[in-house]
Protein backbone atom coordinates (compact mmCIF):
# COMPACT_ATOMS: atom_id res chain seq x y z
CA UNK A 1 0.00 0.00 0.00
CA UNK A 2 2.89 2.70 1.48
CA UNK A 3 4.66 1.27 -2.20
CA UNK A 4 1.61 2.57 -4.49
CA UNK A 5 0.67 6.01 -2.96
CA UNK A 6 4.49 6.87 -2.83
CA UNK A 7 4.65 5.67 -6.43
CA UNK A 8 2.10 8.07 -7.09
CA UNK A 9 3.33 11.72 -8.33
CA UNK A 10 0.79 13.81 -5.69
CA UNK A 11 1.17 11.75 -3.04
CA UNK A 12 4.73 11.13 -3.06
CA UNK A 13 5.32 14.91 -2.97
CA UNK A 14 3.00 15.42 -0.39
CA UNK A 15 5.07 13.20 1.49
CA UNK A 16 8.13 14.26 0.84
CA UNK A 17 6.59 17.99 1.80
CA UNK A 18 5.42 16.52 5.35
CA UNK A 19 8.98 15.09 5.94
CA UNK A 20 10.30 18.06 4.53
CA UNK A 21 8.08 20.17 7.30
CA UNK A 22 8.68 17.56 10.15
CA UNK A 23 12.56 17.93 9.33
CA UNK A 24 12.28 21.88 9.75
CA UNK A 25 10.21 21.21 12.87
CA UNK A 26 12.89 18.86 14.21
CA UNK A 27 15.64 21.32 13.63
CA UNK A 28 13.94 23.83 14.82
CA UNK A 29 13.17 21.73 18.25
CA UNK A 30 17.04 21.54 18.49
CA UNK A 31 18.08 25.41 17.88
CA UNK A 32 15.87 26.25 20.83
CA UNK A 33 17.60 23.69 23.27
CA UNK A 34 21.53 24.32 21.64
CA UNK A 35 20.80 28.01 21.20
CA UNK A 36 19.22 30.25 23.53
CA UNK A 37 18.59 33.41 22.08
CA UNK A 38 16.20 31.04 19.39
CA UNK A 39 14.42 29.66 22.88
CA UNK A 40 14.23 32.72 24.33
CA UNK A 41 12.93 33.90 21.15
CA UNK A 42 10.16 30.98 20.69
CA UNK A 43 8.93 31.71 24.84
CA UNK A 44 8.95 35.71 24.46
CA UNK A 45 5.23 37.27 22.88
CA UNK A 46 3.97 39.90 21.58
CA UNK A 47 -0.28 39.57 21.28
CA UNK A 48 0.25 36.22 19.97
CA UNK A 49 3.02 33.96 21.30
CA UNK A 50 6.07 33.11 18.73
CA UNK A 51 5.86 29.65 19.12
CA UNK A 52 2.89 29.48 17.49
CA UNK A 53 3.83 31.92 14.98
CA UNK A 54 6.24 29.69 14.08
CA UNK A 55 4.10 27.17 13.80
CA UNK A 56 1.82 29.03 11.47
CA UNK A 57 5.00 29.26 9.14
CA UNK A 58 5.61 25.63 9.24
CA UNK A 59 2.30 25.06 8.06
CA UNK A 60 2.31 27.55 5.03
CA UNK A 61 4.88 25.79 3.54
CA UNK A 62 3.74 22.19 4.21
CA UNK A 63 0.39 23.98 2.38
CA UNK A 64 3.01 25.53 -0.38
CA UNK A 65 4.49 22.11 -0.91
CA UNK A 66 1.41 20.21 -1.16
CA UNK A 67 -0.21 22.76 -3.75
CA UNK A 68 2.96 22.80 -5.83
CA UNK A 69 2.85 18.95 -5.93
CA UNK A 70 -0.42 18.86 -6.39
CA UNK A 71 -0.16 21.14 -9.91
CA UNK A 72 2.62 19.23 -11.25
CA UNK A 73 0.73 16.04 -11.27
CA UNK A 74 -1.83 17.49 -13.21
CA UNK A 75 0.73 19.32 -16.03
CA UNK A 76 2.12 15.57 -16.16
CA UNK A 77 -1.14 13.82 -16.36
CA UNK A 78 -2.08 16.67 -19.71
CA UNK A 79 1.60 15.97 -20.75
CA UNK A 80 1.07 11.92 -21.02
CA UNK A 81 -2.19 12.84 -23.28
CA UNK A 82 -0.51 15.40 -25.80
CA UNK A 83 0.49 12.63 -28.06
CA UNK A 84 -2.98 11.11 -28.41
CA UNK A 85 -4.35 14.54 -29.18
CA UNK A 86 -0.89 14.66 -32.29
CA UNK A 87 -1.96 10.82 -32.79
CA UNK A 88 -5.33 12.09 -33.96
CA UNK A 89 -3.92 14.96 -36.11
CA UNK A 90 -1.77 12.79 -37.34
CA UNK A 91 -4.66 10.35 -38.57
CA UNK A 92 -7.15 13.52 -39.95
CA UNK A 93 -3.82 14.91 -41.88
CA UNK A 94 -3.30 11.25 -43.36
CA UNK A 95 -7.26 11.29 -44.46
CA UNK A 96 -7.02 14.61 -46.38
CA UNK A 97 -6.68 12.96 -50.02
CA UNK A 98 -10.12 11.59 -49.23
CA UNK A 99 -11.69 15.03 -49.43
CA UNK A 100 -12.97 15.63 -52.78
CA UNK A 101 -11.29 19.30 -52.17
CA UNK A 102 -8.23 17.79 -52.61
CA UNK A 103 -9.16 15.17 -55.44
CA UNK A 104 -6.69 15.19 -58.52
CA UNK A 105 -8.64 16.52 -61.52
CA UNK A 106 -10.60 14.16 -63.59
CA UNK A 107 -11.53 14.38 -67.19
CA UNK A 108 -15.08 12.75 -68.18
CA UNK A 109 -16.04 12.14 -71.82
CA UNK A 110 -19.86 12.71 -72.99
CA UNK A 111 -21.82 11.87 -76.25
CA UNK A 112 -25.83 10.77 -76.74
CA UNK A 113 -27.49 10.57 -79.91
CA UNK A 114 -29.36 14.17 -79.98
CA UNK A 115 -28.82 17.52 -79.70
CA UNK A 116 -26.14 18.82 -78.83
CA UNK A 117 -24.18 16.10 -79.40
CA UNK A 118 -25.34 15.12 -82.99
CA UNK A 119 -26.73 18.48 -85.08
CA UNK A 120 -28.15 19.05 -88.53
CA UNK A 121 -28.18 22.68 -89.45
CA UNK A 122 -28.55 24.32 -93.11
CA UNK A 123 -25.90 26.17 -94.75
CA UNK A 124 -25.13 27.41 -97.81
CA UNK A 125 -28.67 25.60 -99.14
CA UNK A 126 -27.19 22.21 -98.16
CA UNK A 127 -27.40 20.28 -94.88
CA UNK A 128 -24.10 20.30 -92.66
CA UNK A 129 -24.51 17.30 -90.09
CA UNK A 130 -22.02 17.74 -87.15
CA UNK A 131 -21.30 15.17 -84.44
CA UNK A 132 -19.67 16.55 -80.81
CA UNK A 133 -18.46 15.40 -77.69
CA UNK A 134 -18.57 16.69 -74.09
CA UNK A 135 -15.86 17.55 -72.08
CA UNK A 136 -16.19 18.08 -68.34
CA UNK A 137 -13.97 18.39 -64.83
CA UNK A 138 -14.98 16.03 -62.42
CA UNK A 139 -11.87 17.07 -60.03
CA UNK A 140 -11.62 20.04 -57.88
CA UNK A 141 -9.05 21.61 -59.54
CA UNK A 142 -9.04 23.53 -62.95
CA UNK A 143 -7.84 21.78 -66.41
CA UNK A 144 -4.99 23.90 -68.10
CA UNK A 145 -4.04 23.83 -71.70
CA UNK A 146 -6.45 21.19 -72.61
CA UNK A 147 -6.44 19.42 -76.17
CA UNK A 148 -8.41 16.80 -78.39
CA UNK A 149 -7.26 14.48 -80.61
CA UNK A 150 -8.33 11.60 -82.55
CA UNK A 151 -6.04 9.03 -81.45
CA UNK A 152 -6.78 6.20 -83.51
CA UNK A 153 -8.86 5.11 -86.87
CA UNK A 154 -9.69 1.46 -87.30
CA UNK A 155 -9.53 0.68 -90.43
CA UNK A 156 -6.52 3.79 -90.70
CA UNK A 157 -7.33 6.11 -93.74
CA UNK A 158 -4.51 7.11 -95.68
CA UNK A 159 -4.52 11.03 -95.02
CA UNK A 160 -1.80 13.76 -95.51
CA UNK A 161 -0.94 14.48 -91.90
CA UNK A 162 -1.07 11.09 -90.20
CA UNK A 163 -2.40 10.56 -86.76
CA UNK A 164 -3.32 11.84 -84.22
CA UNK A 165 -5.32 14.56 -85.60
CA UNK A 166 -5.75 18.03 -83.38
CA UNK A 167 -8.87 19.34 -83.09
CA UNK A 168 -10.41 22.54 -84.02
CA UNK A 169 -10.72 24.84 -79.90
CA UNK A 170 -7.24 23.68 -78.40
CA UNK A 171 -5.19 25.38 -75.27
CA UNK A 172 -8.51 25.53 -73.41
CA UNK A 173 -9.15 25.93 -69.94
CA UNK A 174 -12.12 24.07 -67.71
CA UNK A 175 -13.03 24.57 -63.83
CA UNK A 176 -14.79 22.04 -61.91
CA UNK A 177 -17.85 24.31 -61.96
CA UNK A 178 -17.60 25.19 -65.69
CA UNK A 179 -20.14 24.05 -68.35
CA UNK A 180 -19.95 21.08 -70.10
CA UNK A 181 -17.20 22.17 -73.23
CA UNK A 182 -18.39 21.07 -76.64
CA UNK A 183 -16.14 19.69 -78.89
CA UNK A 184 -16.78 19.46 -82.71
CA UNK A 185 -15.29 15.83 -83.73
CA UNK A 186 -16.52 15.20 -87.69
CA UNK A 187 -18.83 17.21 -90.01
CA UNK A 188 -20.54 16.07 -92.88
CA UNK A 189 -22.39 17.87 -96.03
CA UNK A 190 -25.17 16.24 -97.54
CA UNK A 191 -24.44 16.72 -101.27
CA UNK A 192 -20.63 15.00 -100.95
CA UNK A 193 -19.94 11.24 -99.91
CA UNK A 194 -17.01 12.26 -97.73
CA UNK A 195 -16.96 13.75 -94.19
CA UNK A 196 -14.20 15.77 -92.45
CA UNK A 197 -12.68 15.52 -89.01
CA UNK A 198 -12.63 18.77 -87.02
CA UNK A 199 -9.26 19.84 -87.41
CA UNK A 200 -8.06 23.16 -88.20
CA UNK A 201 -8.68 23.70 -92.00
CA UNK A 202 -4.95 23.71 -93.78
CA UNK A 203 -6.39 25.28 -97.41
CA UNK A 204 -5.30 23.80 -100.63
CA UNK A 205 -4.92 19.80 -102.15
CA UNK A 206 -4.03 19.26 -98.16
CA UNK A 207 -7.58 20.20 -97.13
CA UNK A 208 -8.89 17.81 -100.11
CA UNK A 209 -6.91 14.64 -99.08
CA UNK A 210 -8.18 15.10 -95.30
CA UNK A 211 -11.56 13.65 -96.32
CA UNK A 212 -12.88 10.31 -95.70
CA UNK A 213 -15.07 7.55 -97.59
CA UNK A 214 -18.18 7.94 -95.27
CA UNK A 215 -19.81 4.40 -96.56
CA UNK A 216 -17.78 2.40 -93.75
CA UNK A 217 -18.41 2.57 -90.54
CA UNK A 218 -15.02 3.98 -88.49
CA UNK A 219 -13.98 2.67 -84.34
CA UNK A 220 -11.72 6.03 -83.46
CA UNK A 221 -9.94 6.93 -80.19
CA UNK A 222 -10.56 10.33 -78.92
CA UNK A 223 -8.10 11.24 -75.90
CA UNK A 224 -8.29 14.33 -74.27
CA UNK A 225 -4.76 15.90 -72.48
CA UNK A 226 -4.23 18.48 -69.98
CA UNK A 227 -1.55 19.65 -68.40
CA UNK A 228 -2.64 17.80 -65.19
CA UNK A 229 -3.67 14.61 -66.69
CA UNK A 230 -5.35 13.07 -69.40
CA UNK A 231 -8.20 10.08 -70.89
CA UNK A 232 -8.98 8.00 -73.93
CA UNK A 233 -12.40 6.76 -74.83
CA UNK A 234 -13.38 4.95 -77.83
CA UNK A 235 -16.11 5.69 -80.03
CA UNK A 236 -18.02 4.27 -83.35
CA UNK A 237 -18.45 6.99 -85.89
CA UNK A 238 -20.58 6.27 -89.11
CA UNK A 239 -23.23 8.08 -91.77
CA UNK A 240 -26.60 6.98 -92.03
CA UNK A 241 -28.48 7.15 -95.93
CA UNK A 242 -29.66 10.21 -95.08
CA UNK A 243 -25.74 11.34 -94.85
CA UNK A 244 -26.74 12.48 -91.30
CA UNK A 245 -23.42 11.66 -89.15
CA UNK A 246 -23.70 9.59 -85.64
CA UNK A 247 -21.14 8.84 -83.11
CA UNK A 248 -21.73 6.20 -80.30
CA UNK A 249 -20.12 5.85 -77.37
CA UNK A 250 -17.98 2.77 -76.56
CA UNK A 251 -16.02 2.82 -73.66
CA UNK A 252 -12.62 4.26 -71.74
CA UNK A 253 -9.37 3.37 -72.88
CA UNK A 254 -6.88 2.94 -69.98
């Protein structure tokens, strides 16, 4: 029992304050018999006798002691629990990627079969069908210096440039919050059996060569890049007899 409360931080202070006193006490006991003038001292009186002034002093500092042990416990005790309040920082800080405020951005692909995606508008007194995908952050953080190409054909056309193919509306920028961004992908005219991918218009036998047979259905890879990543989806682009143009939707290329 004596072993445990004098293992204890409080109690083995206020211990070691009562031993302390009782030491004081003893020496003082001993001054007044080896020394008069301290006995003389401890009998003489004023309204209250000094003996018991003494006394009173003894007892202040057993209280001081006692007090002072008393506090350090208790700065040890909140000492000992510091690290499981940093444990528990530590643990939030490590589940901050979580937080969709701190998700890397994300590009997402979209195409359905009607408007705005797939168009039909007249121009020029023919009919100019245009075909379109979506483009749209699902991160928190904005897209820089974002382009489209086409990737792949299957079957590969034999055109003047060679793949991949830039698209018309590069070096754009799109927010998490920003509209969906509409990208042209092919364009078709309803008096020719050719259609056109998208890209910037080069002028001259170049411009001629860039069109393709539009009786065959074509499986193309679109991939999107930004600065802060990038994403591939494959689509199926053909012409129906109407020489209206249609793109489906296949799936994402890792």
């Amino acid at each position: 029992m004596f072993k445990k409360i004098w293992g204890d931080p409080v109690w083995s202070k206020v211990i070691g304050g009562i031993i302390t006193v009782g030491v004081l006490a003893f020496l003082s006991l001993c001054a007044t018999y080896l020394w008069p003038g301290a006995r003389q001292f401890l009998k003489s009186s004023t309204e209250v006798p000094n003996w018991l002034l003494a006394t009173m002093l003894l007892g202040i500092v057993l209280i001081c002691l006692i007090a002072r042990a008393t506090t350090k416990g208790r700065c040890r005790q909140s000492s000992s629990a510091a690290p499981s309040i940093k444990g528990r920082c530590r643990q939030s800080s490590s589940a901050a990627p979580s937080i969709p405020g701190n998700s890397a951005p994300q590009i997402e692909i979209h195409h359905q079969p009607k408007s705005p995606y797939e168009v039909s508008e007249i121009q020029h007194h023919h009919v100019l069908s245009t075909v379109r995908i979506g483009i749209t952050n699902s991160g928190s953080r904005p897209l820089s210096n974002c382009k489209v190409y086409i990737e792949q054909i299957t079957p590969e056309p034999a055109l003047p440039g060679g793949l991949p193919i830039l698209l018309d509306g590069a070096g754009f920028t799109l927010r998490h919050d920003d509209p969906e961004k509409l990208v042209d992908v092919a364009a078709h005219w309803d008096h020719v059996d050719k259609f056109r991918f998208s890209a910037p218009i080069g002028g001259g036998v170049a411009e001629t060569l860039s069109y393709i047979d539009s009786k065959q259905s074509l499986t193309i890879m679109i991939k999107v890049v930004a600065a802060e990543c990038q994403r591939c989806a494959s689509f199926r682009i053909w012409t129906d007899d109407a020489k209206a143009m249609h793109l489906q939707f296949i799936s994402y290329v890792s």
